[in-house]
N, C-alpha and C. Protein backbone atom coordinates (compact mmCIF):
# COMPACT_ATOMS: atom_id res chain seq x y z
N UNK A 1 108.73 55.96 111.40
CA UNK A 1 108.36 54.84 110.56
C UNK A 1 108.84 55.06 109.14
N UNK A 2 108.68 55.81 108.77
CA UNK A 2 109.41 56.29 107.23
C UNK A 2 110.90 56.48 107.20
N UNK A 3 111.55 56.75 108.32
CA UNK A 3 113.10 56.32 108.38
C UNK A 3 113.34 55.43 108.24
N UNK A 4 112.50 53.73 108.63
CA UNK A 4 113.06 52.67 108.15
C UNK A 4 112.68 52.12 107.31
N UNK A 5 111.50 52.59 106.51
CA UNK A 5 110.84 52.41 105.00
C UNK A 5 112.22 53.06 103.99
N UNK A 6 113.09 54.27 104.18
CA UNK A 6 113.82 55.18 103.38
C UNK A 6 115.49 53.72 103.40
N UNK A 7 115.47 53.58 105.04
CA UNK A 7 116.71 52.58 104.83
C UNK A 7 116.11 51.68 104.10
N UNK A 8 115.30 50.85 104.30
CA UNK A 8 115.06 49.01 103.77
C UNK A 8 115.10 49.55 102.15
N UNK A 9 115.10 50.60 101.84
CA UNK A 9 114.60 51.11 99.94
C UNK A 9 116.10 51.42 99.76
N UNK A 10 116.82 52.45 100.47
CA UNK A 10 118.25 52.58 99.82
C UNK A 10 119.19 51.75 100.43
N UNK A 11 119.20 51.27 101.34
CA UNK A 11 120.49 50.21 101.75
C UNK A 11 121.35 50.88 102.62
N UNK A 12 121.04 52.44 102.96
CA UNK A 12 121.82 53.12 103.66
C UNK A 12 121.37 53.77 104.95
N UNK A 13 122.26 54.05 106.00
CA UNK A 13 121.72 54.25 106.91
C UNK A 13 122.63 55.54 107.20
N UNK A 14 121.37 57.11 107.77
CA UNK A 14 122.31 58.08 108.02
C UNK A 14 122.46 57.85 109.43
N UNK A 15 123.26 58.82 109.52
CA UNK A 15 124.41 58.61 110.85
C UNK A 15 123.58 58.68 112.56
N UNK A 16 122.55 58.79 112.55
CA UNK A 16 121.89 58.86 113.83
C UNK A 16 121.15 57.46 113.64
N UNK A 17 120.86 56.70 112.69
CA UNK A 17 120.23 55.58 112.56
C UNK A 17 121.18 54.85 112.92
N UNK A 18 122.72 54.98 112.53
CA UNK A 18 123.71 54.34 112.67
C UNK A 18 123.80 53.94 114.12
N UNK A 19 123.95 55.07 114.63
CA UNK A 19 124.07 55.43 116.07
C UNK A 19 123.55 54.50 116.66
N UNK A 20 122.35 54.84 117.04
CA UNK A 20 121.46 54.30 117.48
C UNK A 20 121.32 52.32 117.25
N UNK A 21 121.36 51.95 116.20
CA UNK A 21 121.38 50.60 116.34
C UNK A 21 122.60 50.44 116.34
N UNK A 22 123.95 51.00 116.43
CA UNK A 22 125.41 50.44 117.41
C UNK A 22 125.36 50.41 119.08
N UNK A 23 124.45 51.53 119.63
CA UNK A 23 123.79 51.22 120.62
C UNK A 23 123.22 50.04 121.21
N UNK A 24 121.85 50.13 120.35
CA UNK A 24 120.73 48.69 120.20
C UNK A 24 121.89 47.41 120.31
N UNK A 25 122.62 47.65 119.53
CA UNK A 25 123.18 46.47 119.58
C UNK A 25 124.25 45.92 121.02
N UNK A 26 124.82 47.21 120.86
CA UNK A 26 126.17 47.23 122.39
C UNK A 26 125.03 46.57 123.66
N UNK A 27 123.90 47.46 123.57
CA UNK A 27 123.03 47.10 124.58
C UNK A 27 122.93 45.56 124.57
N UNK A 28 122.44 45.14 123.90
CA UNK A 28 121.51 43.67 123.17
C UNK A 28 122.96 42.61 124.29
N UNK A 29 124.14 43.00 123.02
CA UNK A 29 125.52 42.32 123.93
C UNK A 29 125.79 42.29 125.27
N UNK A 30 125.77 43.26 126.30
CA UNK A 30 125.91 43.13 127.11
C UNK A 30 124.83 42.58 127.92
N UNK A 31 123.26 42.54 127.66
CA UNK A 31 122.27 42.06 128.05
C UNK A 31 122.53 40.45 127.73
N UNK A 32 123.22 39.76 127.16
CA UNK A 32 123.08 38.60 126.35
C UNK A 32 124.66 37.75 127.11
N UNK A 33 125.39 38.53 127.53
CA UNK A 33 126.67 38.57 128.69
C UNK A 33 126.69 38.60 129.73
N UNK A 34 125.57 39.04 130.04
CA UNK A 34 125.15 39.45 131.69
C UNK A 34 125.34 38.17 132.71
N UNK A 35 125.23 37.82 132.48
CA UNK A 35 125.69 35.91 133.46
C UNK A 35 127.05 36.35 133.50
N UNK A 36 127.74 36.29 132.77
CA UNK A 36 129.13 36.07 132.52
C UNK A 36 129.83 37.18 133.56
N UNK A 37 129.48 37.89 133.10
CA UNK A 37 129.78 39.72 133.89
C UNK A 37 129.26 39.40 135.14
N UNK A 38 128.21 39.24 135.69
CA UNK A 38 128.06 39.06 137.42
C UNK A 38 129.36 37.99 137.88
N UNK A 39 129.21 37.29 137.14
CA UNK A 39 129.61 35.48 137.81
C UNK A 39 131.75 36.64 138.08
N UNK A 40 131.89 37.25 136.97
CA UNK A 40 133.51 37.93 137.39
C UNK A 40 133.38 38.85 138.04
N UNK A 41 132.66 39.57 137.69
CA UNK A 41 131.70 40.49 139.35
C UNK A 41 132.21 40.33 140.72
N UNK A 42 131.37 38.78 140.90
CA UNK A 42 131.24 38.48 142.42
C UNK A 42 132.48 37.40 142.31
N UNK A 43 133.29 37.16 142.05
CA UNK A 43 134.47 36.33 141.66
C UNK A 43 134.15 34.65 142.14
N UNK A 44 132.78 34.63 141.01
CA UNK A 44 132.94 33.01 141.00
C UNK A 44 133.49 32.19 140.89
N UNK A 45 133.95 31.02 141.26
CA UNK A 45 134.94 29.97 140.74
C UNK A 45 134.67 29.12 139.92
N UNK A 46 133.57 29.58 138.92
CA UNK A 46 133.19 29.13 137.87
C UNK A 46 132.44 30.30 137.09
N UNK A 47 133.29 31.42 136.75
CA UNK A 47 133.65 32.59 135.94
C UNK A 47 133.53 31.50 134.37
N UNK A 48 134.32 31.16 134.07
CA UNK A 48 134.76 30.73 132.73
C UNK A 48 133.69 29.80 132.24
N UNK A 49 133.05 28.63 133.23
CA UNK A 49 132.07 27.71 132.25
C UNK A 49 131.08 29.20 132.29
N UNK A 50 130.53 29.66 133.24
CA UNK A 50 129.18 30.40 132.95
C UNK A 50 129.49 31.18 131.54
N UNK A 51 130.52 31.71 131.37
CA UNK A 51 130.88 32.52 130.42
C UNK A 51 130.54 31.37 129.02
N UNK A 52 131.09 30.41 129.33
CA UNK A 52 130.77 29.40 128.27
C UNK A 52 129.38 29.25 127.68
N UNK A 53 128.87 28.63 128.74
CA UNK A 53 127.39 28.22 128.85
C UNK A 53 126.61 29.54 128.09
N UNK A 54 126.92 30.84 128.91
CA UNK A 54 126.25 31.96 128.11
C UNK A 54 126.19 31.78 126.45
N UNK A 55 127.50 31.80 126.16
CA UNK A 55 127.92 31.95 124.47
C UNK A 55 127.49 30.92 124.03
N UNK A 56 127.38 29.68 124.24
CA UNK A 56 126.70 28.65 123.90
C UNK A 56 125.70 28.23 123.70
N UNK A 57 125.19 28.35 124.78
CA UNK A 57 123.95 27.80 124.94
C UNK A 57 122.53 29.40 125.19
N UNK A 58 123.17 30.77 125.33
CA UNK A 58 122.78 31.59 125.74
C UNK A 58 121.46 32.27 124.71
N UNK A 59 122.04 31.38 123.73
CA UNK A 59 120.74 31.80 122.64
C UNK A 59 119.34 31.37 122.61
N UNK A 60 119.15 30.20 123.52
CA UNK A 60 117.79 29.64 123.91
C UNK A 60 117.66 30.20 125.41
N UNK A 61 116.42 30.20 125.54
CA UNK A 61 116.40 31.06 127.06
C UNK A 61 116.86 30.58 128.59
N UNK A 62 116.24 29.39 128.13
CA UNK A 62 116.69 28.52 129.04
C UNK A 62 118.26 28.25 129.24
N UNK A 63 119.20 27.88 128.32
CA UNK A 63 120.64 28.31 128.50
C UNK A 63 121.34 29.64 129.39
N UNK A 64 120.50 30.43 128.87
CA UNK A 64 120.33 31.95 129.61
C UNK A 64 120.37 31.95 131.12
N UNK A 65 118.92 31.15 130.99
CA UNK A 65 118.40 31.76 132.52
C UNK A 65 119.35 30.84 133.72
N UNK A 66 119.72 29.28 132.90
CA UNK A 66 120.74 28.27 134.18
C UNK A 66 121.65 29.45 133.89
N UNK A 67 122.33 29.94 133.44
CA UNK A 67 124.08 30.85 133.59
C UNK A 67 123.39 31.61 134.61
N UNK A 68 122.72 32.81 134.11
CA UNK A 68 122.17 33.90 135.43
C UNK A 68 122.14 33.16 136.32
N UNK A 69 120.87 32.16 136.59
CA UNK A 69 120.84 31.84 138.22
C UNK A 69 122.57 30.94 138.92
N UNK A 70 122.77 30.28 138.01
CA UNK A 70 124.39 29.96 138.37
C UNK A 70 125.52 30.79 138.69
N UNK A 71 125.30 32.41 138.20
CA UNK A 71 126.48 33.32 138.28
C UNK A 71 125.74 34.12 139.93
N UNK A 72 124.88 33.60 140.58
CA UNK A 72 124.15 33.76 141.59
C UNK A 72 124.25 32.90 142.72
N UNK A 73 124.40 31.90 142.36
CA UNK A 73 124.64 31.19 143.32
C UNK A 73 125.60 30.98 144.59
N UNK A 74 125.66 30.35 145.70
CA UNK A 74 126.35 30.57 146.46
C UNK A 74 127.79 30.60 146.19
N UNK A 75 129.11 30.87 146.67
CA UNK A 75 130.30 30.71 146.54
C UNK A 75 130.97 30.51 147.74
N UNK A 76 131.38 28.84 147.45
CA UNK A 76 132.15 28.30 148.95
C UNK A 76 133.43 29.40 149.14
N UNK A 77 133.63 29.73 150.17
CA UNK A 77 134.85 30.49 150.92
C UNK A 77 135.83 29.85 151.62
N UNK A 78 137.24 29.71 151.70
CA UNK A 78 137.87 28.52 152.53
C UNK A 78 137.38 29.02 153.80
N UNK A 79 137.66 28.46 154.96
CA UNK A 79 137.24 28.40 155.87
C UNK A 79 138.88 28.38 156.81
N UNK A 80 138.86 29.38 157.78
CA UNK A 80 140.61 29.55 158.20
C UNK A 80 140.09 29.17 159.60
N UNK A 81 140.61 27.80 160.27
CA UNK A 81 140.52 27.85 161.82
C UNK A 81 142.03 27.86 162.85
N UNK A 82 141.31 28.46 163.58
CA UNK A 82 142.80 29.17 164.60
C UNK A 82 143.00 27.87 165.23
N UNK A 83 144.36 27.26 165.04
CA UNK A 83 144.18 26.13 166.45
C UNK A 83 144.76 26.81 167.79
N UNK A 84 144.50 25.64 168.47
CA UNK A 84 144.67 26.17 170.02
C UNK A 84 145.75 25.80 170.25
N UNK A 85 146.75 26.26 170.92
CA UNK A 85 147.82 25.88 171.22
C UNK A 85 147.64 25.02 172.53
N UNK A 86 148.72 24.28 172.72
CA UNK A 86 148.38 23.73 174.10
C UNK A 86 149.36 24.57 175.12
């Protein structure tokens, strides 16, 4: 608690404080991406809006939570049928 009483007073942060919230943060990002990253994951065919929708709209929760459950959702597969010869 007095480590971040010492930053908010000098403006400076030593190098394990540093650390640590470049972490906090890398974390935060990829938690806040996570739609985006499954949906190219599982090779959705709608990779790019979810990715959108995330960055967009990803800051209210609800924006959030449609990308996740959308980068989840089913993914049509073509469908290959053998014909029969006669």
């Amino acid at each position: 608690m007095n480590d971040l009483f010492l930053v908010a007073q000098s403006g400076r942060m030593e190098g394990g404080a540093l650390l640590g919230f470049l972490c906090l943060a890398g974390f935060g990002l990829f938690c806040y991406l996570l739609p985006g990253f499954i949906a190219a994951f599982r090779n959705h065919p709608n990779t790019i809006p979810i990715f959108l929708l995330t960055i967009l709209l990803g800051w209210s929760f609800v924006g959030w939570a449609v990308a996740f459950v959308w980068a989840f959702t089913a993914i049509e597969r073509p469908r290959y049928y053998r014909q029969e010869e006669d």
